[in-house]
PDB file of N, CA and C in Angstrom:
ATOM      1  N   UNK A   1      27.216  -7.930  45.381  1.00  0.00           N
ATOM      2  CA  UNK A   1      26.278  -8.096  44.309  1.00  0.00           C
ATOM      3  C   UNK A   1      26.933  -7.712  42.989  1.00  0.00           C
ATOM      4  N   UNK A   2      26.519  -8.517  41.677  1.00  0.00           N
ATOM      5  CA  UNK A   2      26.975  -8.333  40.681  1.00  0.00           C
ATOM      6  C   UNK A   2      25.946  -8.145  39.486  1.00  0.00           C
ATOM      7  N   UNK A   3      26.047  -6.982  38.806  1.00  0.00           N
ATOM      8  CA  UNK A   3      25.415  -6.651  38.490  1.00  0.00           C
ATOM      9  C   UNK A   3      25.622  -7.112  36.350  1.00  0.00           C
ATOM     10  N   UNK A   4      24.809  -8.210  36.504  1.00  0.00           N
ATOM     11  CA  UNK A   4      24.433  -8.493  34.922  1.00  0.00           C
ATOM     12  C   UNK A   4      24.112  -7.478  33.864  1.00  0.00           C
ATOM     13  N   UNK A   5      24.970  -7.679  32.813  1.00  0.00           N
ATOM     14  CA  UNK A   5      24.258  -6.516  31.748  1.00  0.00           C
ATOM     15  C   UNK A   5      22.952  -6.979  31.108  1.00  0.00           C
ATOM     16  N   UNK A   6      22.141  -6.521  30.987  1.00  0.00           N
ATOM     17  CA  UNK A   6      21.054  -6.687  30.398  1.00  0.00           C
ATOM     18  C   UNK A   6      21.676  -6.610  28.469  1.00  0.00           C
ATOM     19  N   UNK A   7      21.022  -7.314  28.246  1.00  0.00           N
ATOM     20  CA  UNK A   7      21.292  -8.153  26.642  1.00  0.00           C
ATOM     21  C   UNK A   7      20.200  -7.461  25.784  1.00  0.00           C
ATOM     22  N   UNK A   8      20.269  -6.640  25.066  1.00  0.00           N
ATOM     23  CA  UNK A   8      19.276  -6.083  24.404  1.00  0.00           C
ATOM     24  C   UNK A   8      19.327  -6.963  22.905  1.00  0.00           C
ATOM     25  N   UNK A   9      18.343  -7.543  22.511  1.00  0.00           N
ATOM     26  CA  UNK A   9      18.468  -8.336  21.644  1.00  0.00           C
ATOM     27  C   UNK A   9      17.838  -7.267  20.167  1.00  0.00           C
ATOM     28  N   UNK A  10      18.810  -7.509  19.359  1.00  0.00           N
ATOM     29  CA  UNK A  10      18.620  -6.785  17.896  1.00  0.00           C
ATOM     30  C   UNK A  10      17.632  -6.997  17.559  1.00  0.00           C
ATOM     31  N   UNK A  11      16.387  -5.794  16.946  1.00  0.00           N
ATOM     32  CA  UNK A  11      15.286  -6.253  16.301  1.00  0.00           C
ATOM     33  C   UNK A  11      15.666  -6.219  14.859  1.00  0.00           C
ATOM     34  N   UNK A  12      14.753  -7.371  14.136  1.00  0.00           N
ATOM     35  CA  UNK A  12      15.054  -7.857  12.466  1.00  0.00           C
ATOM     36  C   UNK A  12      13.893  -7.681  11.860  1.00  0.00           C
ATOM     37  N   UNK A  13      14.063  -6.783  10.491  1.00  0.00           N
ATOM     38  CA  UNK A  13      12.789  -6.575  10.271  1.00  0.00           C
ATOM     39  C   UNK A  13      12.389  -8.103   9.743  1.00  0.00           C
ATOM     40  N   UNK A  14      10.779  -8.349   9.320  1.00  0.00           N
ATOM     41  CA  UNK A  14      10.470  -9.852   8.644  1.00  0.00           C
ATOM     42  C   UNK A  14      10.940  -9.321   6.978  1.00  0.00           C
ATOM     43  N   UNK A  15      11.339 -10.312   6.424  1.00  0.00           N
ATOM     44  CA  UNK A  15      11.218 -10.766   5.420  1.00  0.00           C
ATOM     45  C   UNK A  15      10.040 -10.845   4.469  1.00  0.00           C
ATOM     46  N   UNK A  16       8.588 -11.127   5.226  1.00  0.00           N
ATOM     47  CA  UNK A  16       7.731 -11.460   4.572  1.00  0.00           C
ATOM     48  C   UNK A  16       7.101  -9.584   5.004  1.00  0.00           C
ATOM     49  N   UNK A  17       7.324  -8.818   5.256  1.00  0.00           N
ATOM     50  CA  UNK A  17       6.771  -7.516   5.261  1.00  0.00           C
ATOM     51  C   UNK A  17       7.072  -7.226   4.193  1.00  0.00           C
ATOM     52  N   UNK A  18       8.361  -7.257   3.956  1.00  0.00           N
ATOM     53  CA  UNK A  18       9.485  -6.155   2.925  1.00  0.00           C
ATOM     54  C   UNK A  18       8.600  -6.790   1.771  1.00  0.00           C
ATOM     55  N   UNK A  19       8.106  -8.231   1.203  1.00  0.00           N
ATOM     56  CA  UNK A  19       8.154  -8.505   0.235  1.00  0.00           C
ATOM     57  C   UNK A  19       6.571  -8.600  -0.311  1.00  0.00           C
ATOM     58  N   UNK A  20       5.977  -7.855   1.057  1.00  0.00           N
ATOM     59  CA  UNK A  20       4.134  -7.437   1.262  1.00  0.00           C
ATOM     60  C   UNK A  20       4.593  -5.917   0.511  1.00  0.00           C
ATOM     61  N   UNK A  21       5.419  -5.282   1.036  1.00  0.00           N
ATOM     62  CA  UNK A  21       5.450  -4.156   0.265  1.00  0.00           C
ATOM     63  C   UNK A  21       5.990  -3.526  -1.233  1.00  0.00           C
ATOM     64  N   UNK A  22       6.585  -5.074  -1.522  1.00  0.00           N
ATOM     65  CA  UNK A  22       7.031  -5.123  -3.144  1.00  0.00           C
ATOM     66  C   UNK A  22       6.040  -5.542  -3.828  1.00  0.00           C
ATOM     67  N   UNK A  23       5.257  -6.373  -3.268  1.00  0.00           N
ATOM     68  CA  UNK A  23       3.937  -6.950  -4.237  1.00  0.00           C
ATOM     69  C   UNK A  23       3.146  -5.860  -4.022  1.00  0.00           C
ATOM     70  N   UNK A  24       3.001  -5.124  -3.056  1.00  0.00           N
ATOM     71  CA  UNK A  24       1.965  -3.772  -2.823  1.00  0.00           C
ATOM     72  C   UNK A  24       2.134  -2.860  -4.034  1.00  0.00           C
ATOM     73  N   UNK A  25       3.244  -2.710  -4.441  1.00  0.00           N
ATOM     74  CA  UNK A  25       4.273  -1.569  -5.297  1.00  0.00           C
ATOM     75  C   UNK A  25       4.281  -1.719  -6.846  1.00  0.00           C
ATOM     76  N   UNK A  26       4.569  -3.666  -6.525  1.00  0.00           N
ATOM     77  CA  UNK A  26       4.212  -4.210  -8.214  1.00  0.00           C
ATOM     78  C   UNK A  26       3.091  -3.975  -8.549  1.00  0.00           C
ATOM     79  N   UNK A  27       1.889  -4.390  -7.470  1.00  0.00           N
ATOM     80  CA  UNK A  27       0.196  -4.345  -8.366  1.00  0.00           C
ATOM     81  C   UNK A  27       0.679  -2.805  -9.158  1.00  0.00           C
ATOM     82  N   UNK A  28       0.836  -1.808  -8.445  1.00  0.00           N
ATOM     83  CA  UNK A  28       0.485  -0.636  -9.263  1.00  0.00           C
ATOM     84  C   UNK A  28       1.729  -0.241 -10.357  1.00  0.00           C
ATOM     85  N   UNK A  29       2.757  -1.119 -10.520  1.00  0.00           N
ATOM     86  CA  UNK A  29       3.672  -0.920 -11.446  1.00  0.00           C
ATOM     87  C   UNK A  29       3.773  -1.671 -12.710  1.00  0.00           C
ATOM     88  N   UNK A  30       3.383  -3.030 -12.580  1.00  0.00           N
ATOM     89  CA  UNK A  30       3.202  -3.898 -13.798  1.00  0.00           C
ATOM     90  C   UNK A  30       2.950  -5.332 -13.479  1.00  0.00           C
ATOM     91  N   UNK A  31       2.403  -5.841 -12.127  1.00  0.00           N
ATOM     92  CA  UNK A  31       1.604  -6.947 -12.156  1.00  0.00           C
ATOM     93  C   UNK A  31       0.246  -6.951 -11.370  1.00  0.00           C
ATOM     94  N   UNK A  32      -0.882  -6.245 -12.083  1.00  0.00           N
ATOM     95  CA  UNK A  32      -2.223  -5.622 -11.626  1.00  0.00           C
ATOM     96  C   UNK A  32      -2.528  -6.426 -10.971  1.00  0.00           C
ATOM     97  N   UNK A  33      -2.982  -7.940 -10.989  1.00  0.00           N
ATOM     98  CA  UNK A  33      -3.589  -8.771 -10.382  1.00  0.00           C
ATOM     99  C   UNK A  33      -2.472  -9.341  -9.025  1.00  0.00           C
ATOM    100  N   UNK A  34      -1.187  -9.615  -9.439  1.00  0.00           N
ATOM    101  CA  UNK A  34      -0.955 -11.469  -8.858  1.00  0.00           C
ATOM    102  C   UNK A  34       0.098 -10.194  -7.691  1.00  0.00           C
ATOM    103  N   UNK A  35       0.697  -9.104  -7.644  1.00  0.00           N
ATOM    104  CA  UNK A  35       1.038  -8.069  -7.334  1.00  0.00           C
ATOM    105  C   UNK A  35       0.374  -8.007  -5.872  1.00  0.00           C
ATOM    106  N   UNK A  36      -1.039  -7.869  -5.858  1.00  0.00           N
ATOM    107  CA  UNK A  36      -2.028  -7.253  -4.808  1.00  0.00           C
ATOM    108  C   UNK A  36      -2.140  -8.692  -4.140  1.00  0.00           C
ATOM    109  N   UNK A  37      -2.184  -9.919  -5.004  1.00  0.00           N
ATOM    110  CA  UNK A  37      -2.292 -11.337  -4.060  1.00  0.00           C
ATOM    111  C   UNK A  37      -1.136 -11.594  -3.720  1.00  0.00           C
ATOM    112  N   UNK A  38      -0.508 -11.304  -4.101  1.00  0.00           N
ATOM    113  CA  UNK A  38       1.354 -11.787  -3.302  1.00  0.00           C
ATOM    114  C   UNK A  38       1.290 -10.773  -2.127  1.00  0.00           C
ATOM    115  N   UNK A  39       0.784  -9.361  -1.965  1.00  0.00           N
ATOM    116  CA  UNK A  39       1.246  -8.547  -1.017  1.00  0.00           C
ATOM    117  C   UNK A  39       0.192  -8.442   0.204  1.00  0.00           C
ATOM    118  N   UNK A  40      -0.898  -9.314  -0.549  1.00  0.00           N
ATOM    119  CA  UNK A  40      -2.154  -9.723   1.021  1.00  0.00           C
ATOM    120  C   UNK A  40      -1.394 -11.214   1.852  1.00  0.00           C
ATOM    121  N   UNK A  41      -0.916 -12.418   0.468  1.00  0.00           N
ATOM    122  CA  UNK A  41      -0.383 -13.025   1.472  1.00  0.00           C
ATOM    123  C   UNK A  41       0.689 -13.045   2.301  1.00  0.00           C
ATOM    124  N   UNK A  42       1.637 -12.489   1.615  1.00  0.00           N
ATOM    125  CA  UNK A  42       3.138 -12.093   2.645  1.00  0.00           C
ATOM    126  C   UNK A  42       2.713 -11.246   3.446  1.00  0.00           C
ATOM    127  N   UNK A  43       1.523 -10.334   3.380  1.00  0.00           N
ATOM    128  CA  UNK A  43       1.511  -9.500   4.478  1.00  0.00           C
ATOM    129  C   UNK A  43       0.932 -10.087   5.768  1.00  0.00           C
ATOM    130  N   UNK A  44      -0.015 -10.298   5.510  1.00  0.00           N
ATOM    131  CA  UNK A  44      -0.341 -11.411   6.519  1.00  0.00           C
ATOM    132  C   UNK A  44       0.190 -12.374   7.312  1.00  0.00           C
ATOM    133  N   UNK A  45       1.084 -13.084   6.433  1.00  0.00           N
ATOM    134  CA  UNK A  45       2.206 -13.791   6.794  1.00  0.00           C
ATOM    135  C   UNK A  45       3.412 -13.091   7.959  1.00  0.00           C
ATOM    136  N   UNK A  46       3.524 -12.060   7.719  1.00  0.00           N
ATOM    137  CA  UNK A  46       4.143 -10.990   7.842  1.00  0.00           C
ATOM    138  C   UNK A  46       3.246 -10.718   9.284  1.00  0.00           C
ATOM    139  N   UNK A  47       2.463  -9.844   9.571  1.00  0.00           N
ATOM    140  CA  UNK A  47       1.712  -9.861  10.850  1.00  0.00           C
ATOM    141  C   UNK A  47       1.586 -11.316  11.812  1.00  0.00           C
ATOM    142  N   UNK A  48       1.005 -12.150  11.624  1.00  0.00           N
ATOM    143  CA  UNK A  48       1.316 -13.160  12.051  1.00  0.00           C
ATOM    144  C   UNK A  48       2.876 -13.738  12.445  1.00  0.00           C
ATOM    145  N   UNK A  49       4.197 -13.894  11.847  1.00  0.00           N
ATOM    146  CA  UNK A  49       5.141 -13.775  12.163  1.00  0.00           C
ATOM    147  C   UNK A  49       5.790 -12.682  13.044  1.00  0.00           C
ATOM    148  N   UNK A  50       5.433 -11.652  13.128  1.00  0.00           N
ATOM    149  CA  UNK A  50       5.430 -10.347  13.917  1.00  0.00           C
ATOM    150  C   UNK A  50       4.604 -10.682  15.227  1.00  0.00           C
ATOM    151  N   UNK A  51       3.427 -11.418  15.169  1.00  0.00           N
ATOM    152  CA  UNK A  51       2.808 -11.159  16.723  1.00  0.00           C
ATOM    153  C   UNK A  51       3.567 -13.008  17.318  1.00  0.00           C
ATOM    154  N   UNK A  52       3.985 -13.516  16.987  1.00  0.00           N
ATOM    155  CA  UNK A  52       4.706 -14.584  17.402  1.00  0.00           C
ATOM    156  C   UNK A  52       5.705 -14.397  17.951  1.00  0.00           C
ATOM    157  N   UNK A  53       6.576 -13.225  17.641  1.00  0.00           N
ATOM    158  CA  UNK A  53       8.023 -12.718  17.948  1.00  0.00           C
ATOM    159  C   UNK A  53       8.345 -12.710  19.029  1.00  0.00           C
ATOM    160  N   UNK A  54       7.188 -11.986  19.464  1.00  0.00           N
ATOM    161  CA  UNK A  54       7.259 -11.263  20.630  1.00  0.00           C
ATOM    162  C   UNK A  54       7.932  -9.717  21.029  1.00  0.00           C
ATOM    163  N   UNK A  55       7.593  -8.957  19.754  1.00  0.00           N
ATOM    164  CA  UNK A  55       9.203  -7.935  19.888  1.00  0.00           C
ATOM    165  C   UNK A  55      10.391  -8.237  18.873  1.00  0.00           C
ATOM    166  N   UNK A  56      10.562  -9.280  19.006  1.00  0.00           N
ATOM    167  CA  UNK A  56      11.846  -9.800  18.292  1.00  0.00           C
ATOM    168  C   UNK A  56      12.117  -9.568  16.852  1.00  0.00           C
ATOM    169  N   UNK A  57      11.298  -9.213  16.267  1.00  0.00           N
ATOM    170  CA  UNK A  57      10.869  -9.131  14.982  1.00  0.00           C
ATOM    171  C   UNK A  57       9.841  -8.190  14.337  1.00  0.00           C
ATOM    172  N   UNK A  58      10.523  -6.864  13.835  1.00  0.00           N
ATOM    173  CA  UNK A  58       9.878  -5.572  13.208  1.00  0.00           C
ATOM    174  C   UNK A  58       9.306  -6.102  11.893  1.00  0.00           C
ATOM    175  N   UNK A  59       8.831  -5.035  11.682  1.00  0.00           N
ATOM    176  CA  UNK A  59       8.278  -4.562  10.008  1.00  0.00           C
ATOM    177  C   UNK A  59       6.849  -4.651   9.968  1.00  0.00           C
ATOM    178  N   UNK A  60       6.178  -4.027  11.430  1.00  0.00           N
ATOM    179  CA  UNK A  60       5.032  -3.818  11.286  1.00  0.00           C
ATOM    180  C   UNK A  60       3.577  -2.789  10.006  1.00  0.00           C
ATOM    181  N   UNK A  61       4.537  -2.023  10.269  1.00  0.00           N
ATOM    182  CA  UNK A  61       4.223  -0.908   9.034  1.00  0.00           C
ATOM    183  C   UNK A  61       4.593  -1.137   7.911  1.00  0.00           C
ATOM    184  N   UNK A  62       5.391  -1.663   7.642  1.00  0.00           N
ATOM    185  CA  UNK A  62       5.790  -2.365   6.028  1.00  0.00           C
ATOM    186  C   UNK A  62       4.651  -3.344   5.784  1.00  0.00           C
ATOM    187  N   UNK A  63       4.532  -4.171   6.747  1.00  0.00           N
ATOM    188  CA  UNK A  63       3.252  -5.570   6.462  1.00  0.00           C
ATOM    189  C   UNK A  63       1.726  -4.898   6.231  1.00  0.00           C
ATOM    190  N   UNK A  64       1.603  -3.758   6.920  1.00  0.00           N
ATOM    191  CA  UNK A  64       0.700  -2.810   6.523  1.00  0.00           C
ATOM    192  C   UNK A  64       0.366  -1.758   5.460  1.00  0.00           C
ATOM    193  N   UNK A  65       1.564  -1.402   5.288  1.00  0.00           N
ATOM    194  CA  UNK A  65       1.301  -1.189   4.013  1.00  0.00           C
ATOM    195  C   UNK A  65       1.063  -1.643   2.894  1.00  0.00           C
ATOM    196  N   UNK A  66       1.997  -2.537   2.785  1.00  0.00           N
ATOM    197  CA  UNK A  66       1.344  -3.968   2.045  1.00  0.00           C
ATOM    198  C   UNK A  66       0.134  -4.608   1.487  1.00  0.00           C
ATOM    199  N   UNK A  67      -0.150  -4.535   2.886  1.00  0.00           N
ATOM    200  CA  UNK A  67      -1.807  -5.004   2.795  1.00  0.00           C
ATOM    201  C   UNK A  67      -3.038  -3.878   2.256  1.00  0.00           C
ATOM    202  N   UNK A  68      -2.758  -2.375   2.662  1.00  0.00           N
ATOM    203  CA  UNK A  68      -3.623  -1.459   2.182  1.00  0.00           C
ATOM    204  C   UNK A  68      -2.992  -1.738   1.124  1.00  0.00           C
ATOM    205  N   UNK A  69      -2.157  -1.688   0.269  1.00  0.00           N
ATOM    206  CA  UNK A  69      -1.936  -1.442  -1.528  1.00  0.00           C
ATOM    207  C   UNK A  69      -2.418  -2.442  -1.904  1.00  0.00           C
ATOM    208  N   UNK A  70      -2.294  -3.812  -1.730  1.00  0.00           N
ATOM    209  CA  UNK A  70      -2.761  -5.130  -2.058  1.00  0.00           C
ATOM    210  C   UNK A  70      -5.094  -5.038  -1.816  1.00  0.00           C
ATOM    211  N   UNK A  71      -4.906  -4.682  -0.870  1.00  0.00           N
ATOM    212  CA  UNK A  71      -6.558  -4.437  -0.874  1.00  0.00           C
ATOM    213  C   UNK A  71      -6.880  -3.866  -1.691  1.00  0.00           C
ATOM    214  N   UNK A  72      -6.568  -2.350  -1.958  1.00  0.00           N
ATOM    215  CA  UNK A  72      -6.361  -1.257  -2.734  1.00  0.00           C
ATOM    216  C   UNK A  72      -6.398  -1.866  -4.423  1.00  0.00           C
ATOM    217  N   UNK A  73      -4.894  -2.318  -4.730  1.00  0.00           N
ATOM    218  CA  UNK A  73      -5.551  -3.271  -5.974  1.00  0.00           C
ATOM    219  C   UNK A  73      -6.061  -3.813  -6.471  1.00  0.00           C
ATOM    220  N   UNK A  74      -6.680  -4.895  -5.268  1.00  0.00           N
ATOM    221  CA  UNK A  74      -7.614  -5.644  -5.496  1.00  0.00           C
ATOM    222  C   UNK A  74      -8.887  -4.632  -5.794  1.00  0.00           C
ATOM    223  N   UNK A  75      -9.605  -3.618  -5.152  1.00  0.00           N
ATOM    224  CA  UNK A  75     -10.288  -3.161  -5.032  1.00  0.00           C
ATOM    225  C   UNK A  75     -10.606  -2.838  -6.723  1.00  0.00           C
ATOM    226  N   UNK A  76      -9.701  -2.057  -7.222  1.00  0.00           N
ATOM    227  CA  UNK A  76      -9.350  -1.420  -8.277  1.00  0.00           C
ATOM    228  C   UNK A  76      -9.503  -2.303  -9.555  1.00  0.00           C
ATOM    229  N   UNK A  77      -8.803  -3.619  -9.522  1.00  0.00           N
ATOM    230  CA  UNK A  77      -9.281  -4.819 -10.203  1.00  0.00           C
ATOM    231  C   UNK A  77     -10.816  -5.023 -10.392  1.00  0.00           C
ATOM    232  N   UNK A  78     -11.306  -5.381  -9.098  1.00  0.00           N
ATOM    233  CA  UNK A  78     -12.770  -5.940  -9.692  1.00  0.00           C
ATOM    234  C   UNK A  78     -13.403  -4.209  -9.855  1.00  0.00           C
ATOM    235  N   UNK A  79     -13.486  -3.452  -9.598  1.00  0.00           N
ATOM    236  CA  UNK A  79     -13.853  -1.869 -10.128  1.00  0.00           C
ATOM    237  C   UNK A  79     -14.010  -2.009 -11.947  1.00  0.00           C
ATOM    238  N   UNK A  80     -12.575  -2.624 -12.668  1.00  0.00           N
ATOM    239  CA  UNK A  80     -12.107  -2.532 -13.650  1.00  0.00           C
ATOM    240  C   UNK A  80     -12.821  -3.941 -14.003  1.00  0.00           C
ATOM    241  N   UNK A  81     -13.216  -4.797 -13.596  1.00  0.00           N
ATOM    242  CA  UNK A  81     -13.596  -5.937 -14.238  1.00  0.00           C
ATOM    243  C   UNK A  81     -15.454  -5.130 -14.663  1.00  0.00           C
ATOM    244  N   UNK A  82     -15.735  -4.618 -13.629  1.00  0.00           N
ATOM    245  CA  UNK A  82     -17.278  -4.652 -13.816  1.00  0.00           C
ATOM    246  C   UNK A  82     -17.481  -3.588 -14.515  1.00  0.00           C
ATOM    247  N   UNK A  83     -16.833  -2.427 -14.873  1.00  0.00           N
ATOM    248  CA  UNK A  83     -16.778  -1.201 -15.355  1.00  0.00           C
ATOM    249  C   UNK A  83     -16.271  -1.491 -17.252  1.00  0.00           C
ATOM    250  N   UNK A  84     -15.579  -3.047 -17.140  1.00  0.00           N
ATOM    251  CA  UNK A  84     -15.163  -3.490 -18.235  1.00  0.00           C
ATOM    252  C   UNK A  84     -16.853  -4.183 -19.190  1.00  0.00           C
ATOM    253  N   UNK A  85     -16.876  -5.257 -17.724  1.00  0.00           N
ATOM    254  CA  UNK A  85     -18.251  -5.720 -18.226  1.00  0.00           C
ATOM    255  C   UNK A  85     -19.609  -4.370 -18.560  1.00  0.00           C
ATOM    256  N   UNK A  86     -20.181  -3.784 -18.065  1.00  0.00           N
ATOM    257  CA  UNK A  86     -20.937  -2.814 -18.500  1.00  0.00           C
ATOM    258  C   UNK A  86     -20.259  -1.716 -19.476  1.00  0.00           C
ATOM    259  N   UNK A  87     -19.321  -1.876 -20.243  1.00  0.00           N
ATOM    260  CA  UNK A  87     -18.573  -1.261 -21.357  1.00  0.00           C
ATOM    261  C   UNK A  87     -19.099  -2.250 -22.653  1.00  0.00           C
ATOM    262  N   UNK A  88     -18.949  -3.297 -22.489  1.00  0.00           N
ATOM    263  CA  UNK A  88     -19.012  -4.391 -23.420  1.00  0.00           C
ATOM    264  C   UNK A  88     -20.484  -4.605 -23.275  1.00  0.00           C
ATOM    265  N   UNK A  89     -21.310  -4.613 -22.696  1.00  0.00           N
ATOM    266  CA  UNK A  89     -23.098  -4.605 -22.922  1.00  0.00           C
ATOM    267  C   UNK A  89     -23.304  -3.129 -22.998  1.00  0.00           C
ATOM    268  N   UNK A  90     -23.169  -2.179 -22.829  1.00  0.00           N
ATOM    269  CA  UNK A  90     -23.336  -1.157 -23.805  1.00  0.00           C
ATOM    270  C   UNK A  90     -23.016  -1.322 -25.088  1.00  0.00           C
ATOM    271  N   UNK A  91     -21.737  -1.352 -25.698  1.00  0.00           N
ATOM    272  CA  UNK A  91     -21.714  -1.379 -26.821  1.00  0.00           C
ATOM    273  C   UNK A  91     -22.595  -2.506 -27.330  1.00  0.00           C
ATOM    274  N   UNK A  92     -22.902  -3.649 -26.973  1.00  0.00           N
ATOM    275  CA  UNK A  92     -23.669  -4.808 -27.266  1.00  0.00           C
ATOM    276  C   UNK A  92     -24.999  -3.954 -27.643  1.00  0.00           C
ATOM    277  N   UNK A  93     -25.651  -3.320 -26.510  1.00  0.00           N
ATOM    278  CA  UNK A  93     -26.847  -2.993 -26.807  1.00  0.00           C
ATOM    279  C   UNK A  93     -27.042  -1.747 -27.466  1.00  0.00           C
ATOM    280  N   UNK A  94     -25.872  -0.713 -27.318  1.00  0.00           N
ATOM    281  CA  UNK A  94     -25.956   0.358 -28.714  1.00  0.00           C
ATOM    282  C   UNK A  94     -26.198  -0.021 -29.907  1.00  0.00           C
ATOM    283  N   UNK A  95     -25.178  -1.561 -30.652  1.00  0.00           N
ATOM    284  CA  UNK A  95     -25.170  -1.983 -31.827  1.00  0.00           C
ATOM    285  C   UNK A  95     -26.448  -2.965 -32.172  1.00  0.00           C
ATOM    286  N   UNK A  96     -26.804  -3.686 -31.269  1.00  0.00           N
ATOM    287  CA  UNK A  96     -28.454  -3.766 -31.470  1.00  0.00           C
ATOM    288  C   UNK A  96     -29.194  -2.908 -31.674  1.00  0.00           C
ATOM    289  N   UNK A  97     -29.805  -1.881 -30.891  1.00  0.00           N
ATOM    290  CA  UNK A  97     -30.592  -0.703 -30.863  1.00  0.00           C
ATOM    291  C   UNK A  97     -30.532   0.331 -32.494  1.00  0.00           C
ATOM    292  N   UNK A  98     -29.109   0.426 -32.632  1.00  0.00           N
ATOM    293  CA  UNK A  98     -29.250   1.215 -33.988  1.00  0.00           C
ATOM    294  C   UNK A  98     -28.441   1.053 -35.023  1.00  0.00           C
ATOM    295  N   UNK A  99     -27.344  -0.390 -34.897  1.00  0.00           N
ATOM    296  CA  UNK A  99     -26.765  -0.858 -35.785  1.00  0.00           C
ATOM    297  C   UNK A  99     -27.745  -1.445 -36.899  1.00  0.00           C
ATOM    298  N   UNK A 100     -26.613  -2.396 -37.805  1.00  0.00           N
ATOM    299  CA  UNK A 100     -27.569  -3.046 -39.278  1.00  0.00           C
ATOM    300  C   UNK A 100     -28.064  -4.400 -38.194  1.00  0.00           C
ATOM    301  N   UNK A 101     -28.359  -4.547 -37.389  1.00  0.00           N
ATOM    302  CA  UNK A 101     -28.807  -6.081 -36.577  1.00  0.00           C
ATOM    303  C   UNK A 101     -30.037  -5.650 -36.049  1.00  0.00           C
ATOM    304  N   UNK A 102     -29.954  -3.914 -36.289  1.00  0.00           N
ATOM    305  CA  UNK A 102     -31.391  -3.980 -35.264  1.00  0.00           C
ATOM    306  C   UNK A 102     -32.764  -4.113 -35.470  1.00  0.00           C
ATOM    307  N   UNK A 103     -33.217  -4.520 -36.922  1.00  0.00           N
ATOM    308  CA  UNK A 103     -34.082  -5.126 -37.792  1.00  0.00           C
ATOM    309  C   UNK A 103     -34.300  -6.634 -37.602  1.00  0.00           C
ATOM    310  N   UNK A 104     -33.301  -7.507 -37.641  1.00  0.00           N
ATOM    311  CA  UNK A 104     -33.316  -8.930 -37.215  1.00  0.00           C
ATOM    312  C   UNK A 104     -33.568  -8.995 -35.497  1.00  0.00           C
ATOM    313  N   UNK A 105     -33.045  -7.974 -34.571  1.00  0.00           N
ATOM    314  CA  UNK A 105     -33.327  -8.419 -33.278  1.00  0.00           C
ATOM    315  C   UNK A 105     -34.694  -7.838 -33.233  1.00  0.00           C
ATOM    316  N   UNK A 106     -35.177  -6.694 -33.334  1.00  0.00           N
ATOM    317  CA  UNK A 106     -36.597  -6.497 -33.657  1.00  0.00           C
ATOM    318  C   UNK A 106     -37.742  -7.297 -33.739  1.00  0.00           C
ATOM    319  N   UNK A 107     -37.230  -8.291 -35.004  1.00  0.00           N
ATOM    320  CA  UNK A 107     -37.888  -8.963 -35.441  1.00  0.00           C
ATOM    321  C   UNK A 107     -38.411 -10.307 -34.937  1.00  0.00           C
ATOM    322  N   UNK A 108     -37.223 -10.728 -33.825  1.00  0.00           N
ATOM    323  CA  UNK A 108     -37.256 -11.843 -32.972  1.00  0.00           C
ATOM    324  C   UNK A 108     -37.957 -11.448 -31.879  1.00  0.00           C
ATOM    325  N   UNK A 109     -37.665 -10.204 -31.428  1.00  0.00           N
ATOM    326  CA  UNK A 109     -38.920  -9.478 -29.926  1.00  0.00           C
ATOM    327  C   UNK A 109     -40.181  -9.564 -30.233  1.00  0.00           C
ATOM    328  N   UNK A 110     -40.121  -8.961 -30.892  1.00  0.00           N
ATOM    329  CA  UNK A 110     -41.806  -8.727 -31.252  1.00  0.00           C
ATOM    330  C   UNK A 110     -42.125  -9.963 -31.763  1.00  0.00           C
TER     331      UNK A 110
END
């Protein structure tokens, strides 16, 4: 009997993890928006290429991280959109209420 070596085949991390975790990194460094959407889709991309492998192909935790910072931004984005919008109708309705307009809007209510 002859005994075959077993072939351990090199694992590679993906490509599309590493670059889930640069867009994860950018949202919070200097591209707020497109940052958090580049690092949901490579990450994803990234998991999906990973469960195809079979093994063959790491960077599970990179594609995950990815994706929490990319959610995470996103999250933080619309936070900042609506926190923007009720900034801007406050001041709207402060400067009605007791600005020089608030005689003419008055005047249209009643």
């Amino acid at each position: 009997m002859t005994e075959q070596p077993i072939m351990k085949q090199e694992q590679t991390t993906s490509v599309w993890s590493i670059l889930s975790l640069i867009g994860g990194i950018a949202n919070f460094v200097g591209f707020p928006f497109w940052g958090a959407v580049i690092a949901l889709i490579t990450g994803y991309l990234a998991k999906s290429e990973i469960e195809k492998s079979h093994g063959s192909v790491g960077g599970e935790r990179l594609a995950q991280a990815g994706l929490i910072l990319g959610w995470v931004g996103i999250g933080l984005g619309v936070l900042t959109i609506f926190l923007s919008i009720l900034t801007v109708l406050g001041l709207i309705g402060g400067i009605a209420a007791c600005g020089p307009l608030s005689e003419f809007i008055n005047s249209i209510i009643h």
